[in-house]
C-alpha atoms as a PDB file:
ATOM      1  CA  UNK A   1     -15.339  45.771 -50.230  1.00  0.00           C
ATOM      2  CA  UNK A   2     -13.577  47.270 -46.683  1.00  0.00           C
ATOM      3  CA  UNK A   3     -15.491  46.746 -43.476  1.00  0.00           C
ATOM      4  CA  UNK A   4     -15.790  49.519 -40.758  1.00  0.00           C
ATOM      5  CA  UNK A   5     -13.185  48.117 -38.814  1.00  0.00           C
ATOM      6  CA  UNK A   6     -11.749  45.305 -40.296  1.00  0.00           C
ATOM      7  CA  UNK A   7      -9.956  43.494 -43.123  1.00  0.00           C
ATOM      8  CA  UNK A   8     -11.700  43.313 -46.441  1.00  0.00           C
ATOM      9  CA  UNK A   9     -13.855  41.003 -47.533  1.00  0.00           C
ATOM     10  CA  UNK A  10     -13.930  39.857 -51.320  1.00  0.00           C
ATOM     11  CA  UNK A  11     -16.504  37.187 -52.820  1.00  0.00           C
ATOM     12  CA  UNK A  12     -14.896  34.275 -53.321  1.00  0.00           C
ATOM     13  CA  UNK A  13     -14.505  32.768 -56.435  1.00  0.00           C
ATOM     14  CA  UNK A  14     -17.227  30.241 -57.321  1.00  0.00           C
ATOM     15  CA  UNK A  15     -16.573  26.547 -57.210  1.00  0.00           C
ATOM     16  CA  UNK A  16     -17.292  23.800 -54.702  1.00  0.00           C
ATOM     17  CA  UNK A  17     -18.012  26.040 -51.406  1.00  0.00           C
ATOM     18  CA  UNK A  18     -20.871  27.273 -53.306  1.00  0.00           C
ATOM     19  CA  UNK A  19     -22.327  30.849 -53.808  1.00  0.00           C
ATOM     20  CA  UNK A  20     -21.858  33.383 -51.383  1.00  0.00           C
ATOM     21  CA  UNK A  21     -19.092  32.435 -49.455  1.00  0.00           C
ATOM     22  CA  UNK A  22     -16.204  34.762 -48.611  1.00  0.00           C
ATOM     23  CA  UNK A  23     -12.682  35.379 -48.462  1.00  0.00           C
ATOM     24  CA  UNK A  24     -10.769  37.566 -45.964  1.00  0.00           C
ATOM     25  CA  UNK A  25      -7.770  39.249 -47.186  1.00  0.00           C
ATOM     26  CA  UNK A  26      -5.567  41.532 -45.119  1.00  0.00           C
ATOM     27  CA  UNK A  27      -6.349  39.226 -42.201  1.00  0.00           C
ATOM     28  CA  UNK A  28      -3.298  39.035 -39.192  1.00  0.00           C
ATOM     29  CA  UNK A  29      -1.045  36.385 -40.345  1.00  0.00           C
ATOM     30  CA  UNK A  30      -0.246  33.441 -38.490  1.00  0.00           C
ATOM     31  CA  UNK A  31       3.016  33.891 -36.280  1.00  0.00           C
ATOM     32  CA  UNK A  32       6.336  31.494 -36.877  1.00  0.00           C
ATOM     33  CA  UNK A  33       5.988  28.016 -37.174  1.00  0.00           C
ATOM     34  CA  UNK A  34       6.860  26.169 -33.878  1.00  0.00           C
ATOM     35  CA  UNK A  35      10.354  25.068 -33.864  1.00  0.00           C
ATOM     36  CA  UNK A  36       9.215  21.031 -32.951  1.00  0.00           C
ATOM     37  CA  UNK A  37       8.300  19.316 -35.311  1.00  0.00           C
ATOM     38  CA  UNK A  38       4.531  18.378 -35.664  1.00  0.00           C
ATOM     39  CA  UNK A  39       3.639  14.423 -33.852  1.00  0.00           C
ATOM     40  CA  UNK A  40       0.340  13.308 -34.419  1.00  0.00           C
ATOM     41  CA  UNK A  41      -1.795  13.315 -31.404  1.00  0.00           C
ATOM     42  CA  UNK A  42      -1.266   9.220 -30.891  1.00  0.00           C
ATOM     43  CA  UNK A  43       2.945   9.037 -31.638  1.00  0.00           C
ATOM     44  CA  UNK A  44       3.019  12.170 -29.074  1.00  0.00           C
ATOM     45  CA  UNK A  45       1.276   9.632 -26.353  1.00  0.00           C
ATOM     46  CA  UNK A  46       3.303   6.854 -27.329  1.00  0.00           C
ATOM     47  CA  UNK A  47       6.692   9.025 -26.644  1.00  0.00           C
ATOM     48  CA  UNK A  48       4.942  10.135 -23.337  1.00  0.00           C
ATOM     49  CA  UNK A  49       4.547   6.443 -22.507  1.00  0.00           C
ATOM     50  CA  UNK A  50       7.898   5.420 -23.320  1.00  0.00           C
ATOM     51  CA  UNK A  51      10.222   6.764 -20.822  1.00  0.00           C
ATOM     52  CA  UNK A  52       8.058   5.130 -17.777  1.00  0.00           C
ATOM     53  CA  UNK A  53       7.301   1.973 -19.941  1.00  0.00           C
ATOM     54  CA  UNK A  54      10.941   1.649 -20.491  1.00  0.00           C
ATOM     55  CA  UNK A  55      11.964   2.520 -16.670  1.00  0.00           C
ATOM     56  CA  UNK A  56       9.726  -0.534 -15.987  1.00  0.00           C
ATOM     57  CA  UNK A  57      10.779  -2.955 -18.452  1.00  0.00           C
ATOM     58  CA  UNK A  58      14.345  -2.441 -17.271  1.00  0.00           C
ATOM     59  CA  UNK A  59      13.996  -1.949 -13.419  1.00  0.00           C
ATOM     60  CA  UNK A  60      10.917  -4.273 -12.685  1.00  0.00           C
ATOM     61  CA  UNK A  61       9.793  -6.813 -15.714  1.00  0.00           C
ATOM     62  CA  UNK A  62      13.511  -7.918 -16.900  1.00  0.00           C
ATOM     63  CA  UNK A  63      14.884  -8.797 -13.304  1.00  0.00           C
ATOM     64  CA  UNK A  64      11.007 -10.304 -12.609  1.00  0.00           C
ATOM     65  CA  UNK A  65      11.247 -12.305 -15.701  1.00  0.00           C
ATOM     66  CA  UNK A  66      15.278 -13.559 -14.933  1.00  0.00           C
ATOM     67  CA  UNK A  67      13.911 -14.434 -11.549  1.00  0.00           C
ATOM     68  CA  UNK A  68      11.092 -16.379 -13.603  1.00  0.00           C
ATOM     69  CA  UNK A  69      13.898 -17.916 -15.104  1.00  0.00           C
ATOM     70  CA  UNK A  70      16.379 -18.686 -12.651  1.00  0.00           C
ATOM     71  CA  UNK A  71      13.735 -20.905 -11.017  1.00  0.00           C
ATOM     72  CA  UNK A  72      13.783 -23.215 -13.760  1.00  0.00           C
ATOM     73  CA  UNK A  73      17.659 -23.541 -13.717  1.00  0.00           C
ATOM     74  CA  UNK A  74      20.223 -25.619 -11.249  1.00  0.00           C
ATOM     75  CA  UNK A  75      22.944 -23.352  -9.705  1.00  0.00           C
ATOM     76  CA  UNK A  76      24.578 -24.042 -13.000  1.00  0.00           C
ATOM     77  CA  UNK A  77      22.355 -22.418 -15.292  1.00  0.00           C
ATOM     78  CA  UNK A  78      21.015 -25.695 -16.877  1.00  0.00           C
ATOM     79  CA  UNK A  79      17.552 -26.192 -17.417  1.00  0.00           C
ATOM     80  CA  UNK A  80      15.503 -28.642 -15.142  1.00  0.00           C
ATOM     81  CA  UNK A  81      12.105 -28.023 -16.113  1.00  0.00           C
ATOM     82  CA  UNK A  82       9.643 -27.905 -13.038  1.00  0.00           C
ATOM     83  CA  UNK A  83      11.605 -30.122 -10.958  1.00  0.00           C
ATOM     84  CA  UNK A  84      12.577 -27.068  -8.387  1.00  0.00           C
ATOM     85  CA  UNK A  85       8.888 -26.063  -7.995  1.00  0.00           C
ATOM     86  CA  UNK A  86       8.074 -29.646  -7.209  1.00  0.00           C
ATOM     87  CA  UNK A  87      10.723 -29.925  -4.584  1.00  0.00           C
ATOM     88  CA  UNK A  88      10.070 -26.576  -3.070  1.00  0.00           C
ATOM     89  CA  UNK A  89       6.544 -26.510  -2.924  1.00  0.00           C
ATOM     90  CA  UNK A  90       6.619 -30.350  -1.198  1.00  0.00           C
ATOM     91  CA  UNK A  91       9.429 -28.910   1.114  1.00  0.00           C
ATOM     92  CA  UNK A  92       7.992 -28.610   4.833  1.00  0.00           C
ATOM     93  CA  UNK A  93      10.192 -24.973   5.016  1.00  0.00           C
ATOM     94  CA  UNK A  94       8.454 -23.179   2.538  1.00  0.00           C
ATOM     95  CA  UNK A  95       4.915 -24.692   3.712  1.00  0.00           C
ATOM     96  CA  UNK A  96       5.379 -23.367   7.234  1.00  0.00           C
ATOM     97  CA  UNK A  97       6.991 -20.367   6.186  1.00  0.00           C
ATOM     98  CA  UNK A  98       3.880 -19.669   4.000  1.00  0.00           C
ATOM     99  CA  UNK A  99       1.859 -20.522   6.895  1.00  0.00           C
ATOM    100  CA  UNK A 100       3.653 -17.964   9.402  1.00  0.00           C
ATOM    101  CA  UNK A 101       3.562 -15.598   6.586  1.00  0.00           C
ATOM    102  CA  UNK A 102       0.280 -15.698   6.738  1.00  0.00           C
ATOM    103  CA  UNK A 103      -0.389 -15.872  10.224  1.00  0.00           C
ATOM    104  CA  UNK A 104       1.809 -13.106  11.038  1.00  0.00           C
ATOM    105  CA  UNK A 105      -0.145 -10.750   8.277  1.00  0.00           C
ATOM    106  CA  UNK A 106      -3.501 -11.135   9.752  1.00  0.00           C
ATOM    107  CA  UNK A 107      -2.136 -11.120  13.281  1.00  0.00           C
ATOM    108  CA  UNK A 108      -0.958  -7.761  12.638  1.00  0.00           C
ATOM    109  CA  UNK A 109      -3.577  -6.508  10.169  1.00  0.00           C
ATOM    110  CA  UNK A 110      -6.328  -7.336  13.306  1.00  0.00           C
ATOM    111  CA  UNK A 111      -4.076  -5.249  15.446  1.00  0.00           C
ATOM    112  CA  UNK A 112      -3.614  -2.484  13.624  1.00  0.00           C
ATOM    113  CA  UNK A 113      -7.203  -2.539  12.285  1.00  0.00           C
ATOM    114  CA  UNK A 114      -8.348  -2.476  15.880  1.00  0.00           C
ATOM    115  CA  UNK A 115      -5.916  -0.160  17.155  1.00  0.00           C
ATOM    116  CA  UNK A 116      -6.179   2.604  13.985  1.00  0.00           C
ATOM    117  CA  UNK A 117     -10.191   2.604  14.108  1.00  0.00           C
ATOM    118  CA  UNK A 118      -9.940   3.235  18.007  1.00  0.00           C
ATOM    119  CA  UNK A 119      -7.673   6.131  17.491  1.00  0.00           C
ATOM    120  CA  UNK A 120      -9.386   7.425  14.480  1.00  0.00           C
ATOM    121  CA  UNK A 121     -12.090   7.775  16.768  1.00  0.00           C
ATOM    122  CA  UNK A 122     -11.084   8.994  19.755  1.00  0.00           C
ATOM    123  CA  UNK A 123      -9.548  11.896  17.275  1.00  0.00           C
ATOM    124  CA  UNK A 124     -12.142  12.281  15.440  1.00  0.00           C
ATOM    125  CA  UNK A 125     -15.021  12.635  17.919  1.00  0.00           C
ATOM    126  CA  UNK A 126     -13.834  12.805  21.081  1.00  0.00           C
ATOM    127  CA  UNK A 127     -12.435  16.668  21.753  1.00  0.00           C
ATOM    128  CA  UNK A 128      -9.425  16.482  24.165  1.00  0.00           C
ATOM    129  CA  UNK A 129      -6.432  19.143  24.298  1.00  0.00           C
ATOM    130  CA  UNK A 130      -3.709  17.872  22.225  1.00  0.00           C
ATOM    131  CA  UNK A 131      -5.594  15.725  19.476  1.00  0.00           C
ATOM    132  CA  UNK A 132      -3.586  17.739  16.396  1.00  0.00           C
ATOM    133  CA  UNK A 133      -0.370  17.082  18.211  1.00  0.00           C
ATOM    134  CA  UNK A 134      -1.065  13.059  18.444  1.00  0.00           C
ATOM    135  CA  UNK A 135      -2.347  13.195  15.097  1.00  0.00           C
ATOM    136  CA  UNK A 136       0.964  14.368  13.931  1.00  0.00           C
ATOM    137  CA  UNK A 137       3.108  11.979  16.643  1.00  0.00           C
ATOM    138  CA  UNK A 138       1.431   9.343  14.746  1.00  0.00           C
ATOM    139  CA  UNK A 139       1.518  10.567  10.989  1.00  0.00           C
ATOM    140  CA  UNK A 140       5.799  11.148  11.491  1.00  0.00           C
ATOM    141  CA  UNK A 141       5.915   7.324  12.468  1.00  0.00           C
ATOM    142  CA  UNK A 142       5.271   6.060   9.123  1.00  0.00           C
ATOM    143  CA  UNK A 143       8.704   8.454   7.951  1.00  0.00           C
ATOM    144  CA  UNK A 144      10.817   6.734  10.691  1.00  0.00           C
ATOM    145  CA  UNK A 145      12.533   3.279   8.764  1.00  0.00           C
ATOM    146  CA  UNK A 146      10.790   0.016  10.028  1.00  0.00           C
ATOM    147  CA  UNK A 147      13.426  -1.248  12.041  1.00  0.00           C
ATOM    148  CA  UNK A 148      13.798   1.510  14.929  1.00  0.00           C
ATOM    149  CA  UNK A 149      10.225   0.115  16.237  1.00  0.00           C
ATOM    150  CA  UNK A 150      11.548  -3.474  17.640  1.00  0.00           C
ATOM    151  CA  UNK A 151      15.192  -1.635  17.707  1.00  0.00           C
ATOM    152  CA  UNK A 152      13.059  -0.038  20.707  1.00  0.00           C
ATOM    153  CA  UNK A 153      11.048  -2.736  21.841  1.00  0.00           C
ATOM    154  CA  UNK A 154      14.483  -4.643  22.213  1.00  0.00           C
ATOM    155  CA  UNK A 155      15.706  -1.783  24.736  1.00  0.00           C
ATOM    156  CA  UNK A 156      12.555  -1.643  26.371  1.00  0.00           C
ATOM    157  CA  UNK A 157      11.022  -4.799  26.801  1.00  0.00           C
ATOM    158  CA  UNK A 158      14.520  -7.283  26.179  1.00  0.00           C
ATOM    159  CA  UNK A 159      15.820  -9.898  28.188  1.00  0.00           C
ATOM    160  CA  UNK A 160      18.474  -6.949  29.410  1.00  0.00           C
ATOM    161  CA  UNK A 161      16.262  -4.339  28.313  1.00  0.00           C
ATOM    162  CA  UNK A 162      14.664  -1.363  30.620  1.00  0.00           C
ATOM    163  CA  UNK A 163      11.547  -3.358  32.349  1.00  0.00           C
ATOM    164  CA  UNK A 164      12.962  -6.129  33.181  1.00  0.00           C
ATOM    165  CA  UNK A 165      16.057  -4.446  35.248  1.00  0.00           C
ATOM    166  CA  UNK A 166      13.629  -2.264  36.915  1.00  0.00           C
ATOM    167  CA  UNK A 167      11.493  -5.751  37.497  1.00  0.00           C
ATOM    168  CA  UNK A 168      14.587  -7.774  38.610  1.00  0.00           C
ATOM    169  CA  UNK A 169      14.993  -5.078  40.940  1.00  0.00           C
ATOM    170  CA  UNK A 170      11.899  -4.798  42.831  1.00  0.00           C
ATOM    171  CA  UNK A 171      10.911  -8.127  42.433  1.00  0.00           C
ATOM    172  CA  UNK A 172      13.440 -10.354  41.785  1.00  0.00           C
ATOM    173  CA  UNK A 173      11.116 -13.731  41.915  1.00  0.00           C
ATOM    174  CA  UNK A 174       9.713 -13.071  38.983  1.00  0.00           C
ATOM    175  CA  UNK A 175      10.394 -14.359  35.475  1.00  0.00           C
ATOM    176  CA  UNK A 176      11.813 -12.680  33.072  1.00  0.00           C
ATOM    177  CA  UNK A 177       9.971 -10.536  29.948  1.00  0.00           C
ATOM    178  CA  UNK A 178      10.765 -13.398  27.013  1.00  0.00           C
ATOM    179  CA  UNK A 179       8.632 -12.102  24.004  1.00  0.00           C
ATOM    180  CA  UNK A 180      10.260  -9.890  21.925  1.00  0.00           C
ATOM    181  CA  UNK A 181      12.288 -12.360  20.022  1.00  0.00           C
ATOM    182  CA  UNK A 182       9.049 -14.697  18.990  1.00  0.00           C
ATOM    183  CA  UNK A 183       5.673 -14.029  16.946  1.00  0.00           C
ATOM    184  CA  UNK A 184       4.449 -11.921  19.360  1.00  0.00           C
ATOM    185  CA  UNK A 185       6.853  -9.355  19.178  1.00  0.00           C
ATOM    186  CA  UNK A 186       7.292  -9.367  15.907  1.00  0.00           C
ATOM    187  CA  UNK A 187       3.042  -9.012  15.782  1.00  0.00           C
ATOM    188  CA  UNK A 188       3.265  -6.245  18.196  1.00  0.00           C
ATOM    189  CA  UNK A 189       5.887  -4.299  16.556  1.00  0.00           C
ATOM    190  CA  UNK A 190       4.496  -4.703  13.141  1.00  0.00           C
ATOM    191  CA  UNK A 191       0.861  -3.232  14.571  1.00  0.00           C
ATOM    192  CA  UNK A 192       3.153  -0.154  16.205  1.00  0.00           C
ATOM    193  CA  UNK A 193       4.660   0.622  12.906  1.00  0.00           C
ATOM    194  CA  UNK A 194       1.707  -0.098  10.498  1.00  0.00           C
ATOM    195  CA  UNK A 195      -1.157   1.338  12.760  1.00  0.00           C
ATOM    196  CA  UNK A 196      -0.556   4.638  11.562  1.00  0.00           C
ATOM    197  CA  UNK A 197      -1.470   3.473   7.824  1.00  0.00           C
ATOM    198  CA  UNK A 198      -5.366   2.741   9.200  1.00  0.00           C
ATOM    199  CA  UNK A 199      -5.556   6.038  11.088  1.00  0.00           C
ATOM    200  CA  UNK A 200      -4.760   8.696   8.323  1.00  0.00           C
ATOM    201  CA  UNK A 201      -7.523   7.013   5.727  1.00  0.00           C
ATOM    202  CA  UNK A 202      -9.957   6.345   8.818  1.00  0.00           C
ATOM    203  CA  UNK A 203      -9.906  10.430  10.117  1.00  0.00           C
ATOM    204  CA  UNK A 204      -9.687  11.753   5.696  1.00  0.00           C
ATOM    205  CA  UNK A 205     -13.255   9.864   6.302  1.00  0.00           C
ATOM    206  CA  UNK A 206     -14.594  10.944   9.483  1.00  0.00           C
ATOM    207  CA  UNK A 207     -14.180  14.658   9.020  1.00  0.00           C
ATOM    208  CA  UNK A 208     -16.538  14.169   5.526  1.00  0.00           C
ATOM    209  CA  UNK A 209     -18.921  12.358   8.298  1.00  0.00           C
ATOM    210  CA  UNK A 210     -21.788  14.880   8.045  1.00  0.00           C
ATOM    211  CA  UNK A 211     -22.617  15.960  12.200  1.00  0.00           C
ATOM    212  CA  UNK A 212     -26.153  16.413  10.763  1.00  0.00           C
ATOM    213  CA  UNK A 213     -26.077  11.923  10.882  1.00  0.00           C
ATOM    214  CA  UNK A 214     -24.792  11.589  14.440  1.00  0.00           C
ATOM    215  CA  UNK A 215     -26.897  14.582  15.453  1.00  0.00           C
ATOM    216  CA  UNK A 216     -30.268  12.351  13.871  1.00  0.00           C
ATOM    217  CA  UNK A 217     -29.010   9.395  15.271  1.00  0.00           C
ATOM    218  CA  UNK A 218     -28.726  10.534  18.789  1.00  0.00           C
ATOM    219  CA  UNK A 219     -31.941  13.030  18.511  1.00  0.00           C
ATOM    220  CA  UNK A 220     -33.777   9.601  18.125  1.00  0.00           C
ATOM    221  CA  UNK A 221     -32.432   7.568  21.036  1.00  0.00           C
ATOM    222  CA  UNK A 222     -29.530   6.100  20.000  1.00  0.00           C
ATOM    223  CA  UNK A 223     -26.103   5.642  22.167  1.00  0.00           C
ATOM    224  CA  UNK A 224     -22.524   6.324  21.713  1.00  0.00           C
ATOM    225  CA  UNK A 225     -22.178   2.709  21.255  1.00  0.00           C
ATOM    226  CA  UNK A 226     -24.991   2.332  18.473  1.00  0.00           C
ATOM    227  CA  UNK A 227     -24.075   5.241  16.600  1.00  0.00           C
ATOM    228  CA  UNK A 228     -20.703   4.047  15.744  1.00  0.00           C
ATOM    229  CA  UNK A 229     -22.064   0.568  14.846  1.00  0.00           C
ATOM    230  CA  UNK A 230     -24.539   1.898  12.601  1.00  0.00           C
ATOM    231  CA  UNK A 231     -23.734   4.863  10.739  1.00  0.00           C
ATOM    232  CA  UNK A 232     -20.344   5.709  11.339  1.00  0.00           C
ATOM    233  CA  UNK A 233     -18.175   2.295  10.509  1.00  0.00           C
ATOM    234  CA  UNK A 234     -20.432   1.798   7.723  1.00  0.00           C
ATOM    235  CA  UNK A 235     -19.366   4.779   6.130  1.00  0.00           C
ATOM    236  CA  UNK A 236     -15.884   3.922   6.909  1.00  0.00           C
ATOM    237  CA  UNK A 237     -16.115   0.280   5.358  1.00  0.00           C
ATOM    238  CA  UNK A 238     -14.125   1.336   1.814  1.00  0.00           C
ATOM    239  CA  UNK A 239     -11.123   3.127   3.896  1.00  0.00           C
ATOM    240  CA  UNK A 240     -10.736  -0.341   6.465  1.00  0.00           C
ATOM    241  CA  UNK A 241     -10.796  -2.110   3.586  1.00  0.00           C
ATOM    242  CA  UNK A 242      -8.368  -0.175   1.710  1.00  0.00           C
ATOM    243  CA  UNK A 243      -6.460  -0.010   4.954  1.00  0.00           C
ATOM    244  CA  UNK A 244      -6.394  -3.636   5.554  1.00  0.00           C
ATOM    245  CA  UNK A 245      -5.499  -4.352   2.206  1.00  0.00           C
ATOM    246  CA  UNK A 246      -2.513  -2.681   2.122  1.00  0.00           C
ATOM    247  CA  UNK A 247      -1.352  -3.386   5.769  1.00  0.00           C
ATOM    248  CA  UNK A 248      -1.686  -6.881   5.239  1.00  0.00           C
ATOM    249  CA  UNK A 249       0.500  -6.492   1.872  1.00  0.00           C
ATOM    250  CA  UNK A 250       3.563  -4.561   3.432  1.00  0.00           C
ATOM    251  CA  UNK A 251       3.250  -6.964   6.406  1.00  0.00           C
ATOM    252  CA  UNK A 252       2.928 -10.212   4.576  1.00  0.00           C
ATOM    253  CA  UNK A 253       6.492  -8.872   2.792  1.00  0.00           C
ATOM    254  CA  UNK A 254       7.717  -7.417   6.139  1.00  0.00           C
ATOM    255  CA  UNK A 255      11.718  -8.015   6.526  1.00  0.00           C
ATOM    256  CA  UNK A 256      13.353  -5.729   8.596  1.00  0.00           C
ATOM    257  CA  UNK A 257      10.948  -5.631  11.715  1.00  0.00           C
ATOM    258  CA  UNK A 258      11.740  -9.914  11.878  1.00  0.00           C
ATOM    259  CA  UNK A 259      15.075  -9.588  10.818  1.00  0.00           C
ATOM    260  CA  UNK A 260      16.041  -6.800  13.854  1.00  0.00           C
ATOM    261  CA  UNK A 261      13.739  -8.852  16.751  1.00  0.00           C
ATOM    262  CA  UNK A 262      15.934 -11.796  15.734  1.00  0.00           C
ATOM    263  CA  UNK A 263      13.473 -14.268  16.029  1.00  0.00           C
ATOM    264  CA  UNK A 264      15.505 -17.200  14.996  1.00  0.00           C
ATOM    265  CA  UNK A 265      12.419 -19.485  15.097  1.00  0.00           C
ATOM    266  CA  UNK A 266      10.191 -16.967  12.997  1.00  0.00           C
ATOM    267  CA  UNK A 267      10.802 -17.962   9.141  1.00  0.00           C
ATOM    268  CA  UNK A 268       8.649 -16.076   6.830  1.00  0.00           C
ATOM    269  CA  UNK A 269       8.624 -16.193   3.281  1.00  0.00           C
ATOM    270  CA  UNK A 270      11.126 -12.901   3.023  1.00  0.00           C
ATOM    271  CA  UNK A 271      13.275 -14.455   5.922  1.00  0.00           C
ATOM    272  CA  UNK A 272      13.806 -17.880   3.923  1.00  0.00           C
ATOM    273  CA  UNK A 273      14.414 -15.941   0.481  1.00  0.00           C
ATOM    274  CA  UNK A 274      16.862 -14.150   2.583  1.00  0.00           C
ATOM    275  CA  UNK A 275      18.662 -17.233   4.449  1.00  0.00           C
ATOM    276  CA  UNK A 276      18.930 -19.306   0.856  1.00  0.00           C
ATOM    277  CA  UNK A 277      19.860 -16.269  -1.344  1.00  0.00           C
ATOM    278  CA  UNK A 278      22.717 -14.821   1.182  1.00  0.00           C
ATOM    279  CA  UNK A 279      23.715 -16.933   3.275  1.00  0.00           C
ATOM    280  CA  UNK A 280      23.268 -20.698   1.519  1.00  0.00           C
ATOM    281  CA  UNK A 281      23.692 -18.810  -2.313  1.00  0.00           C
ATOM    282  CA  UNK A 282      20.711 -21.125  -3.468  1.00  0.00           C
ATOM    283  CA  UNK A 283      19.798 -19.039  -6.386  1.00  0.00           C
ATOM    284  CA  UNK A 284      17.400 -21.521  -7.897  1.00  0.00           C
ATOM    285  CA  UNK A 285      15.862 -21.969  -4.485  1.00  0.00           C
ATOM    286  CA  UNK A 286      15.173 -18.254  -3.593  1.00  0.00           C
ATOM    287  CA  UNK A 287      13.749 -17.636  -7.252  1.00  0.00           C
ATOM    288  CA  UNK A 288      11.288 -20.156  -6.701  1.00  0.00           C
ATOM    289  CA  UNK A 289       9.845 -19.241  -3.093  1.00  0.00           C
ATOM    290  CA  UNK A 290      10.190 -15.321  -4.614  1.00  0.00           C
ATOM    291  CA  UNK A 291       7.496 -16.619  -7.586  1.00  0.00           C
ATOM    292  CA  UNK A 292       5.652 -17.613  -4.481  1.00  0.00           C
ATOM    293  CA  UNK A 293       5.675 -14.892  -2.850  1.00  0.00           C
ATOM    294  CA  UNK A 294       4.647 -12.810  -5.862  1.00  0.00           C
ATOM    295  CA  UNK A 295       1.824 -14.692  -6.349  1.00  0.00           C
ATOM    296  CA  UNK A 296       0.863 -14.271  -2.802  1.00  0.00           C
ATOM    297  CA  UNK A 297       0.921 -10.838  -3.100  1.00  0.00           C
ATOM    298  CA  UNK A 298      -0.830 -10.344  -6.513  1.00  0.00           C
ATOM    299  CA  UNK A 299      -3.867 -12.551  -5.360  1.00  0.00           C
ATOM    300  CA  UNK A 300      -3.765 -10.769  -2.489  1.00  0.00           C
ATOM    301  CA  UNK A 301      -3.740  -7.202  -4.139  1.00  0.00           C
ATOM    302  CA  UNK A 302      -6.659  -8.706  -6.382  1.00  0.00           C
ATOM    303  CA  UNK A 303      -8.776  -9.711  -3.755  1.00  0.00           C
ATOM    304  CA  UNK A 304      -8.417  -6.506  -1.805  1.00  0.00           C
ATOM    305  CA  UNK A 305      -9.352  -4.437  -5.002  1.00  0.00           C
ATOM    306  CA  UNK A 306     -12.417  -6.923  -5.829  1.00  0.00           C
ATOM    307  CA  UNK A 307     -13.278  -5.679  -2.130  1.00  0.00           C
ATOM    308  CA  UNK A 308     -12.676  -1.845  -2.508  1.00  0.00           C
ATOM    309  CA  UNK A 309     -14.898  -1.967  -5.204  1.00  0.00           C
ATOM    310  CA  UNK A 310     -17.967  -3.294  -3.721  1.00  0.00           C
ATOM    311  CA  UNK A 311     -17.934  -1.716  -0.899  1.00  0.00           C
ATOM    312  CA  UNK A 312     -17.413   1.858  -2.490  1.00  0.00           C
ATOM    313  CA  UNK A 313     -20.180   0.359  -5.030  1.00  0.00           C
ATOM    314  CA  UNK A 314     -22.521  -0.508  -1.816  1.00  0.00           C
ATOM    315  CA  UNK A 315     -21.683   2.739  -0.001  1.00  0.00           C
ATOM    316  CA  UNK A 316     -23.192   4.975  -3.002  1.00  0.00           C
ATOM    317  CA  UNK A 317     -25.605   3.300  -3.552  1.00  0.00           C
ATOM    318  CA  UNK A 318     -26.928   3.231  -0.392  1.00  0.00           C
ATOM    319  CA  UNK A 319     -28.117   7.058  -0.299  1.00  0.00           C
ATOM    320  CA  UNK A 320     -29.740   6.589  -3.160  1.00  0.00           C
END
């Protein structure tokens, strides 16, 4: 039989689809078979995974693994078990290195947590003329390379730099500016370069801040002062966190800020990898204090996800 408007439609012959079922003939036919050949759905996502998978095997996991290796070796390639770890990790230059490391990370992760929230701030909810402008001044720092920052402080604040001529000059008593080659300038340069990475996450936050909250909060007698204790840092808890986490990663492997102070007394982890690598060619060495610093920065990266997490966890479920 022919439809109105359409193909026709002839029973189907009986068998296992049962009485009553149908068979369009005349139907459009299908166009021209694809020109690729047909991958199952899971070989298709393997061959999507293998380009990346195998720009990481060669790129990241093979030199990581010969660097694994290395620091079981003596300079000639012979194995020597665990005997490099034991004299490296007893050695009194990779245990204060570790410790300045350290100190130097959380030095400049306070700074730049206390400096980024008191910017985010200010841009966020205090209206001046200007505040896009600084927002961008301080956005285009993180594309300038880490080393112009105490390439600068050098010219400013050096022992021939730009203050202390102009101090020499009009008062010639006094001492000299001495701090840019020591921890504290490396500190303060690192919380000029990295400050920028707590700001951008801190104002994505602040303009979600509902006005309706501050608007509650100040209807029922709160100050300026309270309301940021109490409803506006707790809702930016997750982004410091996330902020802190990753400041305190790029600082902890921080190389070219120390290296262009020259602070000759700072040795951090990066700065001894550097000295026994380069300029000593202790391969062995270097491989093992790079392990360490790996480590370092995988329990680190750990911890500050364990952290992200229950925050964000505790921030929704507190409306609820």
């Amino acid at each position: 039989m022919r439809t109105a408007a359409g193909p026709r439609v002839t029973p189907a012959l009986v068998g296992s689809a049962g009485v009553g079922s149908a068979r369009v003939t005349g139907a459009p036919k299908a166009g021209p078979a694809s020109s690729f050949p047909h991958i199952p759905g899971s070989w298709r996502s393997w061959l999507w995974l293998a380009v990346p998978l195998l720009f990481v095997a060669v790129f990241f996991a093979y030199p990581l693994a010969q660097i694994g290796a290395q620091s079981f070796q003596d300079k000639y390639g012979a194995g020597v078990g665990l005997a490099n770890w034991q004299y490296e990790l007893s050695s009194a230059a990779v245990q204060k290195a570790t410790a300045a490391t350290l100190k130097i990370a959380a030095l400049s992760t306070l700074g730049a947590l206390l400096l980024g929230t008191f910017i985010a701030l200010a841009l966020s909810f205090v209206p001046f003329r200007g505040a896009g402008l600084v927002t961008r001044l301080i956005e285009t720092v993180v594309s300038f390379p880490s080393f112009l920052i105490p390439l600068a402080f050098s010219i400013l604040y050096g022992r021939t730099g730009v203050v202390n001529s102009v101090l020499g000059q009009l008062a010639p008593g006094l001492p000299a500016l001495n701090f840019v080659n020591d921890v504290p300038g490396v500190v303060l340069a690192e919380v000029a370069f990295y400050t920028p990475f707590v700001v951008r996450p801190l104002l994505a936050v602040f303009s979600q801040l509902p006005r309706e909250l501050l608007d509650v909060a100040g209807s029922l007698g709160s100050g300026p002062l309270a309301i940021v204790r109490t409803v506006i840092l707790p809702a930016g808890l997750p982004a410091l966190a996330a902020s802190a986490g990753l400041t305190f990663l790029l600082t902890m492997n921080e190389f070219g800020i120390i290296l262009f102070t020259g602070a000759k007394n700072v040795m951090t982890l990066p700065m001894l990898i550097y000295t026994r690598s380069i300029v000593t060619f202790d391969m062995p060495s270097a491989a093992v204090i790079a392990c360490i610093q790996v480590a370092l920065s995988l329990g680190v990266y750990c911890l500050y996800r364990w952290t992200y997490k229950k925050l964000s966890g505790a921030n929704h479920a507190a409306p609820r």
